[in-house]
C-alpha atoms as a PDB file:
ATOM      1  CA  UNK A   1     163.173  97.331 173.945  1.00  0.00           C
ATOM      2  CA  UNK A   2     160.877  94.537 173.480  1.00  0.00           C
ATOM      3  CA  UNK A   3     160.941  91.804 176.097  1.00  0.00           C
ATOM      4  CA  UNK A   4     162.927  88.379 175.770  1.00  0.00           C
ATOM      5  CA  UNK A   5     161.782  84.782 176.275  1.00  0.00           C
ATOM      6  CA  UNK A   6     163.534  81.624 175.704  1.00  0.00           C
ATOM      7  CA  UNK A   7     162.325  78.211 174.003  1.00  0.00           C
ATOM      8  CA  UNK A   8     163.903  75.359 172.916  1.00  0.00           C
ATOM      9  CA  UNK A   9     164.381  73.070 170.104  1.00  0.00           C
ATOM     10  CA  UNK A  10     161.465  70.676 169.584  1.00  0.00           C
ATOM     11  CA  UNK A  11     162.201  66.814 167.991  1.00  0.00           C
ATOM     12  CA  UNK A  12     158.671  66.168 169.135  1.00  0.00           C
ATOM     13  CA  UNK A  13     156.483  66.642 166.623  1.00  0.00           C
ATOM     14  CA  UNK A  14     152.758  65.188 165.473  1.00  0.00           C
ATOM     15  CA  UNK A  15     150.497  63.422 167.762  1.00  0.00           C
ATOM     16  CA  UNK A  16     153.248  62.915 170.551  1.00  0.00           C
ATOM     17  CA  UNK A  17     153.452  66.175 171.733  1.00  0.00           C
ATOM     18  CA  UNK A  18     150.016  64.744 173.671  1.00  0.00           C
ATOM     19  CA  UNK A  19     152.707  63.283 176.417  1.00  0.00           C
ATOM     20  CA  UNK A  20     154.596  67.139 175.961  1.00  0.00           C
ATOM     21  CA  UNK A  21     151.556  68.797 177.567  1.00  0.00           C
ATOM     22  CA  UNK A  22     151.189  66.310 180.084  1.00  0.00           C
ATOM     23  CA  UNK A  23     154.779  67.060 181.102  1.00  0.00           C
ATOM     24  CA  UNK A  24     153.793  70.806 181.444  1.00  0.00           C
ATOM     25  CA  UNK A  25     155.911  71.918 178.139  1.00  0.00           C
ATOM     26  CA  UNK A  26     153.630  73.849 175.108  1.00  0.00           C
ATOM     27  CA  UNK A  27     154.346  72.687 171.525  1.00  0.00           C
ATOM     28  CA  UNK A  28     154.926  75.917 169.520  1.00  0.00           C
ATOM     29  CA  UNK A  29     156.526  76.751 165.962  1.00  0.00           C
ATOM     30  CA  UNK A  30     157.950  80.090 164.727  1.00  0.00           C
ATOM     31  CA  UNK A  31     157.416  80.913 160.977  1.00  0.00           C
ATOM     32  CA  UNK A  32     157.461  83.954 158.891  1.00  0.00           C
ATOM     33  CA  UNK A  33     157.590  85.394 155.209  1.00  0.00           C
ATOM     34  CA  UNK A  34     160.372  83.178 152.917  1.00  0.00           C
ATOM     35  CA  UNK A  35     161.404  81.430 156.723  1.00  0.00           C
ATOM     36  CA  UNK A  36     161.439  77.533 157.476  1.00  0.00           C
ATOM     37  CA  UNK A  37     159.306  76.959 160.309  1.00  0.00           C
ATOM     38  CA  UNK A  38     160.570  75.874 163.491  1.00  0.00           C
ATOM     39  CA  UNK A  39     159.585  73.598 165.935  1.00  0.00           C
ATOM     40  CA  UNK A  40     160.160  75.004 169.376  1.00  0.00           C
ATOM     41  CA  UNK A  41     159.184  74.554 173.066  1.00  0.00           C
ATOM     42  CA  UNK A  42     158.421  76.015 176.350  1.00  0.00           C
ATOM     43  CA  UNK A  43     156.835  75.930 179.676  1.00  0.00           C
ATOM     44  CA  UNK A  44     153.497  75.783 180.076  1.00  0.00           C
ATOM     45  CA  UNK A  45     153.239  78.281 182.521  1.00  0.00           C
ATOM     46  CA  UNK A  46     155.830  81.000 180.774  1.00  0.00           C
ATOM     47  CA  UNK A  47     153.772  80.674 177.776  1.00  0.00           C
ATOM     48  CA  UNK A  48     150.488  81.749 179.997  1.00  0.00           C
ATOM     49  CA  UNK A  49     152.698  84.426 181.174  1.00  0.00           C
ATOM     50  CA  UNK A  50     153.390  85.927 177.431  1.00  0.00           C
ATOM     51  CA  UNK A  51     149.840  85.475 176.340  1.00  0.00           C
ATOM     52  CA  UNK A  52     148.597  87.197 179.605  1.00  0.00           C
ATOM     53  CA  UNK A  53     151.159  90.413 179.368  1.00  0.00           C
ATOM     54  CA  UNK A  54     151.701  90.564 175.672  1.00  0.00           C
ATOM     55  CA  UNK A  55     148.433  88.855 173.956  1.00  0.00           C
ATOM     56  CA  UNK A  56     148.403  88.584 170.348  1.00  0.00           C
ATOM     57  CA  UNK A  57     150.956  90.506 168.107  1.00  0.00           C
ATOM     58  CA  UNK A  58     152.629  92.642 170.571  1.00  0.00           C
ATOM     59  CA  UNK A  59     156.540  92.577 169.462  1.00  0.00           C
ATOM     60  CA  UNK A  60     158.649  90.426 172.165  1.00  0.00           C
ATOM     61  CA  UNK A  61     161.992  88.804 171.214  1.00  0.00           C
ATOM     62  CA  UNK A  62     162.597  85.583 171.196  1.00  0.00           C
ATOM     63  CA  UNK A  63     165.416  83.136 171.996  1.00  0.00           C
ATOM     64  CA  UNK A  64     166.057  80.123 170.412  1.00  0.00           C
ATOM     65  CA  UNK A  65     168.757  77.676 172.129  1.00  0.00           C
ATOM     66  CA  UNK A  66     171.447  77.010 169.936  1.00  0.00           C
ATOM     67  CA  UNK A  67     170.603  80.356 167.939  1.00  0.00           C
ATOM     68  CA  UNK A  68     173.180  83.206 167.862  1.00  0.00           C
ATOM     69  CA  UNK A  69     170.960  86.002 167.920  1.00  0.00           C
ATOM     70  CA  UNK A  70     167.075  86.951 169.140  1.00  0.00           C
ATOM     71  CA  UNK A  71     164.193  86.841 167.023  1.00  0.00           C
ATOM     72  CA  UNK A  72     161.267  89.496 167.005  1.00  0.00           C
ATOM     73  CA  UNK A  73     157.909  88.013 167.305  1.00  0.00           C
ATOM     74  CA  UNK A  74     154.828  88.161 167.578  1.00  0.00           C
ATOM     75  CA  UNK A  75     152.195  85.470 169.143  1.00  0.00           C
ATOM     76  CA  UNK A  76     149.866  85.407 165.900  1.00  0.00           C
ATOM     77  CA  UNK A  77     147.665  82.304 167.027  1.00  0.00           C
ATOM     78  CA  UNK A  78     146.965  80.268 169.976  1.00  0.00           C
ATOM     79  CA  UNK A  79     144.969  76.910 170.293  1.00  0.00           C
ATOM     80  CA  UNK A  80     143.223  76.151 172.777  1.00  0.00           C
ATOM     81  CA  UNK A  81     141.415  72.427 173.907  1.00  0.00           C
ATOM     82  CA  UNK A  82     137.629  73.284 173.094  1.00  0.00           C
ATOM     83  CA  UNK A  83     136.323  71.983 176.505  1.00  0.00           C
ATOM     84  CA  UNK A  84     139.165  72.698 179.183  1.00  0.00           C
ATOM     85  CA  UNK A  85     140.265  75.911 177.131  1.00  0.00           C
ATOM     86  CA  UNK A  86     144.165  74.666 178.344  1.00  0.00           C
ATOM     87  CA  UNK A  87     146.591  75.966 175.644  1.00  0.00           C
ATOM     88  CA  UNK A  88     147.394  73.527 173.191  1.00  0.00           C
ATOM     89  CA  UNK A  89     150.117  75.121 170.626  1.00  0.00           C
ATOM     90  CA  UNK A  90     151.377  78.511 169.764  1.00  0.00           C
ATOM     91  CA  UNK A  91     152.163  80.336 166.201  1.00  0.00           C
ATOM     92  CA  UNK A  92     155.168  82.570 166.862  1.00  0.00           C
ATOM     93  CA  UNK A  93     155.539  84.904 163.475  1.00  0.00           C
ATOM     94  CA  UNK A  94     158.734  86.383 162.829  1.00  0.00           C
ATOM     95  CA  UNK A  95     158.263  89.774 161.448  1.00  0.00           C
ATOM     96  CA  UNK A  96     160.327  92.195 159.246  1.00  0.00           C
ATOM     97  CA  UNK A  97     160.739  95.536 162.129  1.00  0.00           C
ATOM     98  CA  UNK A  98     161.263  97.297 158.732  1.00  0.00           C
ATOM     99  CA  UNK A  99     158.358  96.563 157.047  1.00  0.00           C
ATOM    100  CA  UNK A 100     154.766  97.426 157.973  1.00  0.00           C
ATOM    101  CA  UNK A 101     152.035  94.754 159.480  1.00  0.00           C
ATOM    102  CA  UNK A 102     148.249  93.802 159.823  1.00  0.00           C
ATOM    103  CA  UNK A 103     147.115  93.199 162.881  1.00  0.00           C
ATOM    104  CA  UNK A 104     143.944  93.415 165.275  1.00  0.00           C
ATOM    105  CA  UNK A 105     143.753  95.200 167.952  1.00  0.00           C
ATOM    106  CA  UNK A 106     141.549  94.632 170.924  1.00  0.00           C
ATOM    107  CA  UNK A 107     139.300  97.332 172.518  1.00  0.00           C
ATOM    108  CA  UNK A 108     139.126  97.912 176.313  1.00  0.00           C
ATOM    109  CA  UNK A 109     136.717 100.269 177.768  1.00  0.00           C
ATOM    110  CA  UNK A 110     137.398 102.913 180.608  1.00  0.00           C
ATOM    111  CA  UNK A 111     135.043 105.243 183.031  1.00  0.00           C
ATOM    112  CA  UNK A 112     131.424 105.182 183.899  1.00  0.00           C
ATOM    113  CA  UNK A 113     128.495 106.720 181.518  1.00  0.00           C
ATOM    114  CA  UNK A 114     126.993 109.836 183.570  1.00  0.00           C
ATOM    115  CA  UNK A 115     123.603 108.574 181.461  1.00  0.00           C
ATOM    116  CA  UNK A 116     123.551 105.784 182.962  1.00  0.00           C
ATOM    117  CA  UNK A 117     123.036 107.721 186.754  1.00  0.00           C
ATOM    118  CA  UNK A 118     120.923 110.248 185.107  1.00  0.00           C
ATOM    119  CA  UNK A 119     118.245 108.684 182.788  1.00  0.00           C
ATOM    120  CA  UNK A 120     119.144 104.875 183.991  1.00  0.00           C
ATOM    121  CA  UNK A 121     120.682 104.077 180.756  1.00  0.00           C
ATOM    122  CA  UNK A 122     122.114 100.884 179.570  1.00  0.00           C
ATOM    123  CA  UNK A 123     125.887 100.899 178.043  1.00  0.00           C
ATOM    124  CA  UNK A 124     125.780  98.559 175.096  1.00  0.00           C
ATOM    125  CA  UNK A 125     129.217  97.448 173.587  1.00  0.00           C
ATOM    126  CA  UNK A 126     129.549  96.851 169.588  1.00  0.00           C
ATOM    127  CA  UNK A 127     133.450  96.161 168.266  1.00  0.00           C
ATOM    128  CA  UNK A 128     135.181  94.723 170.412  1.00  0.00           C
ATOM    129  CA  UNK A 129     138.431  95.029 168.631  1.00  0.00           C
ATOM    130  CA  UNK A 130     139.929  97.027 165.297  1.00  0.00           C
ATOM    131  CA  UNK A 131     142.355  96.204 162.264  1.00  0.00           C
ATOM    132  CA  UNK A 132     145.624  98.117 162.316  1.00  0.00           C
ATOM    133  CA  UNK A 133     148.650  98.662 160.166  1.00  0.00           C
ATOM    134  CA  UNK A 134     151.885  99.833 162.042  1.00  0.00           C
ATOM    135  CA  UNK A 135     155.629  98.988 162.184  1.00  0.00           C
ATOM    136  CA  UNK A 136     155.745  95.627 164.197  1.00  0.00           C
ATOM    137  CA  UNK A 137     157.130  97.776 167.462  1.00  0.00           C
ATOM    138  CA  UNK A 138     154.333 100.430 166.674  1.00  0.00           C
ATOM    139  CA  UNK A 139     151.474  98.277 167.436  1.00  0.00           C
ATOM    140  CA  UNK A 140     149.759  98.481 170.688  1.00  0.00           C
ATOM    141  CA  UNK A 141     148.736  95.781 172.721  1.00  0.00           C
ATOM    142  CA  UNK A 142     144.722  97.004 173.010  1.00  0.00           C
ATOM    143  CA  UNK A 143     142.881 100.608 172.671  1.00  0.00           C
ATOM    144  CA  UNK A 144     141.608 102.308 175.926  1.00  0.00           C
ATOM    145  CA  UNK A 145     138.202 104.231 175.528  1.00  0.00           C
ATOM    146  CA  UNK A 146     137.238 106.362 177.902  1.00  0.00           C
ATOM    147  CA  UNK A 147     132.815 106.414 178.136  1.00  0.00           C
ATOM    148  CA  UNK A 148     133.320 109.313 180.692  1.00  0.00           C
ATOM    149  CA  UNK A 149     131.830 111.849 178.591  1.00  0.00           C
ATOM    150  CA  UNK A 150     128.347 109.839 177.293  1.00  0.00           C
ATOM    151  CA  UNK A 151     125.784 112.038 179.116  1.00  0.00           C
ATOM    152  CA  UNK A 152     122.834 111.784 177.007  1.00  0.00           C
ATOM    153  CA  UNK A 153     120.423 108.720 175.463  1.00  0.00           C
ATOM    154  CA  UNK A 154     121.862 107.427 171.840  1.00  0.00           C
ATOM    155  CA  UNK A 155     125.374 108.846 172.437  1.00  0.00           C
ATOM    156  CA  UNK A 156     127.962 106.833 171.006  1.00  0.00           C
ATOM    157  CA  UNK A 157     131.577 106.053 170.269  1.00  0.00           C
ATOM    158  CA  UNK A 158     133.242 104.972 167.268  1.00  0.00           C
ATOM    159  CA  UNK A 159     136.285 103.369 165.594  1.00  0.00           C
ATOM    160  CA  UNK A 160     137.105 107.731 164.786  1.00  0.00           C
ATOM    161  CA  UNK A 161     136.864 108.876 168.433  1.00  0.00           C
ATOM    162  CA  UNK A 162     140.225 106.354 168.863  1.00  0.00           C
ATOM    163  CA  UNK A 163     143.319 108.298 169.900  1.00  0.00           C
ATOM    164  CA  UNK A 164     146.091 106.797 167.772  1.00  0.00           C
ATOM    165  CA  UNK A 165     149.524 106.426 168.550  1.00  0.00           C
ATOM    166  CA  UNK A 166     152.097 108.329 165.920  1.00  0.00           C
ATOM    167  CA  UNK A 167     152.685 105.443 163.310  1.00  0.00           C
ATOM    168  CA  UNK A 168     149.074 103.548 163.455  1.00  0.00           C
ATOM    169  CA  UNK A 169     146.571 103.905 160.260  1.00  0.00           C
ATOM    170  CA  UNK A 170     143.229 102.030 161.782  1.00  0.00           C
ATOM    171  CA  UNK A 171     141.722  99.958 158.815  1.00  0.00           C
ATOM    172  CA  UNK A 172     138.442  99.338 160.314  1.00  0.00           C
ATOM    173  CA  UNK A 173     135.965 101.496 159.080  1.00  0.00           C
ATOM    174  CA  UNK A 174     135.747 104.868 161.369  1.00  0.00           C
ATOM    175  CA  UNK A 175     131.337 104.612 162.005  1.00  0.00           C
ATOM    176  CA  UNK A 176     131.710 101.331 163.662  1.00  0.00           C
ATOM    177  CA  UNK A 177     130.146 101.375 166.931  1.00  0.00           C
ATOM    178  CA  UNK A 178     132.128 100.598 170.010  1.00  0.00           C
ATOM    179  CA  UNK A 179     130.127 101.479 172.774  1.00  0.00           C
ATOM    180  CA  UNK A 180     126.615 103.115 172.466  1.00  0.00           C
ATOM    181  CA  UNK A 181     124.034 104.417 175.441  1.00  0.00           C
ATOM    182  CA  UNK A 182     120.422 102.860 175.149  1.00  0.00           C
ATOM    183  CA  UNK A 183     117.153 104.620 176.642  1.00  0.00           C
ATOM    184  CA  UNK A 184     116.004 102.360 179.815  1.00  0.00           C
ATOM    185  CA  UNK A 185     113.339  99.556 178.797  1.00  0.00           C
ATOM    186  CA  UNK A 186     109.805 101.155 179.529  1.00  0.00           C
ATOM    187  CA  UNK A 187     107.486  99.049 181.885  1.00  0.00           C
ATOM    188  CA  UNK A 188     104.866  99.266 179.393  1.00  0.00           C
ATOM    189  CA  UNK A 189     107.245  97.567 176.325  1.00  0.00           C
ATOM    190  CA  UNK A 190     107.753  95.190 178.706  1.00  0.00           C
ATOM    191  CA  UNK A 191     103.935  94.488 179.741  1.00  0.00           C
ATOM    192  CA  UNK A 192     102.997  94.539 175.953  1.00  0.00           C
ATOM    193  CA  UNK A 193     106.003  92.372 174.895  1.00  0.00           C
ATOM    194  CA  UNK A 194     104.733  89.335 177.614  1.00  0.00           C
ATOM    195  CA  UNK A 195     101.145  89.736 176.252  1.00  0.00           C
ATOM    196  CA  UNK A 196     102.360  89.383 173.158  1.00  0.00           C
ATOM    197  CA  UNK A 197     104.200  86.129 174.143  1.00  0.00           C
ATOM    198  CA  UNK A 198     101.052  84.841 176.030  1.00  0.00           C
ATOM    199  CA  UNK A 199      99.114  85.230 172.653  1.00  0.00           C
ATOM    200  CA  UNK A 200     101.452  83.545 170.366  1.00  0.00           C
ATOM    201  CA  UNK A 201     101.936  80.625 172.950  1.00  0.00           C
ATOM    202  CA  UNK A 202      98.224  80.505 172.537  1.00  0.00           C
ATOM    203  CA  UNK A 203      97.922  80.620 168.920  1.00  0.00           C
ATOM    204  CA  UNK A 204     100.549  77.782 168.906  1.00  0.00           C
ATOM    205  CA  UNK A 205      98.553  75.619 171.239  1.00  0.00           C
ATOM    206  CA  UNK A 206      95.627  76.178 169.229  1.00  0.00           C
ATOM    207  CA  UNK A 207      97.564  75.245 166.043  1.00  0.00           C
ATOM    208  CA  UNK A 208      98.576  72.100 167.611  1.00  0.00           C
ATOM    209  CA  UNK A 209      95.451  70.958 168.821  1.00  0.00           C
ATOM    210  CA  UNK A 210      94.323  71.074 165.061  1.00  0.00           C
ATOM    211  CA  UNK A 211      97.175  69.356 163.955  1.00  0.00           C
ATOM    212  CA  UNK A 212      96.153  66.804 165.689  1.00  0.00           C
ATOM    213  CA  UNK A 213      92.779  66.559 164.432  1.00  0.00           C
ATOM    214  CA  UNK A 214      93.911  66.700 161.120  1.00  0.00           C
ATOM    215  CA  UNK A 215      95.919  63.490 161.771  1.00  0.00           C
ATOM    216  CA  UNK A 216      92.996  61.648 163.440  1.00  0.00           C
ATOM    217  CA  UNK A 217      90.879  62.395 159.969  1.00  0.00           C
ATOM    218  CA  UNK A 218      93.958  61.713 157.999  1.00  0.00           C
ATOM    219  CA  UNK A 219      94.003  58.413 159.949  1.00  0.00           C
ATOM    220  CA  UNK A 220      90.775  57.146 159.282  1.00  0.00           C
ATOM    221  CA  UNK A 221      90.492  58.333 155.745  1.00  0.00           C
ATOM    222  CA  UNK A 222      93.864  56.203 155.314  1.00  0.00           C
ATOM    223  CA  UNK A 223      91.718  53.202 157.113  1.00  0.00           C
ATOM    224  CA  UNK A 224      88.866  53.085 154.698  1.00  0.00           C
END
């Protein structure tokens, strides 16, 4: 069974729910397919909690005071202030439990590359998350991939080595890298890469330098 939360009622809508966060409460609003939206409320620091053991579009239900029964949500957006990354406002979206979904999942990634001990390799990550379609209580919160078994240089995993639960059809293409081995970066690349750089800066400061000439003559053509 999905876990409950309670909110409130909001009258405070617009520009004043500025004094709303000051007071610790998050502005939120539930909405969903042929539903009026509703302006609710709650704590600052239960809505951290959700986000941090639900994240986006895991199924919890939620309670609305004054409502007779629960609804089942999902968090489908969050807002954030783009300095202090505080929350600002949340999207609940009330979903159908009988009627399939969209959602993205993230991508968390388990275990320790024997390549990386054995031919100092470098674990690169690609997709950090994947598009899913599932029953609203079918969709997981993340994907766990395990890197234990990347032994050799250029192994990789993909959207198709995912283990799926019973329900889940991933919509993300199956080649797309997740997490990839690289070879270690030879000295030599490196020693040839900064000579490469010192030539280029040298080139440039060469360019310049005639630049400038060219303006001088440009300047005293201009004064005759």
């Amino acid at each position: 069974m999905p876990d409950r939360y309670s909110v409130t009622a909001r009258s405070v809508l617009g520009k004043r729910t500025r004094q709303l966060r000051g007071d610790g409460i998050l502005p939120a609003n539930v909405y969903g397919r042929g539903l009026e939206s509703v302006a609710v409320q709650l704590s600052y620091r239960g809505a951290e909690s959700i986000l941090s053991e639900h994240g986006l579009n895991s199924l919890i239900e939620l309670e609305i005071e004054g409502e007779s029964s629960e609804r089942p949500v999902v968090i489908r957006s969050v807002q954030r202030h783009p300095v202090t990354r505080e929350l600002q406002h949340f999207d609940f979206y009330q979903v159908d439990l009988t009627r399939e979904m969209q959602a993205d999942v993230p991508i968390t990634v388990t275990g320790e590359a024997p390549a990386v001990h054995t031919y100092q390799g470098v674990v690169i990550t690609g997709s950090d998350r994947v598009s899913v379609q599932a029953l609203p209580a079918d969709i997981p919160s993340h994907f766990e991939i395990s890197i234990d078994g990347l032994e050799e240089i250029d192994q990789q995993l993909t959207v198709a080595d995912l283990e799926l639960p019973a329900g889940v059809t991933v919509l993300t293409e199956p080649d797309i890298m997740l997490v990839r081995v690289q070879p270690p970066r030879k000295i030599e690349d490196a020693v040839e890469e900064a000579e490469l750089l010192e030539g280029e800066e040298g080139e440039l400061a060469e360019g310049e330098e005639g630049e400038g000439a060219a303006a001088e003559d440009s300047s005293e053509d201009s004064g005759e």
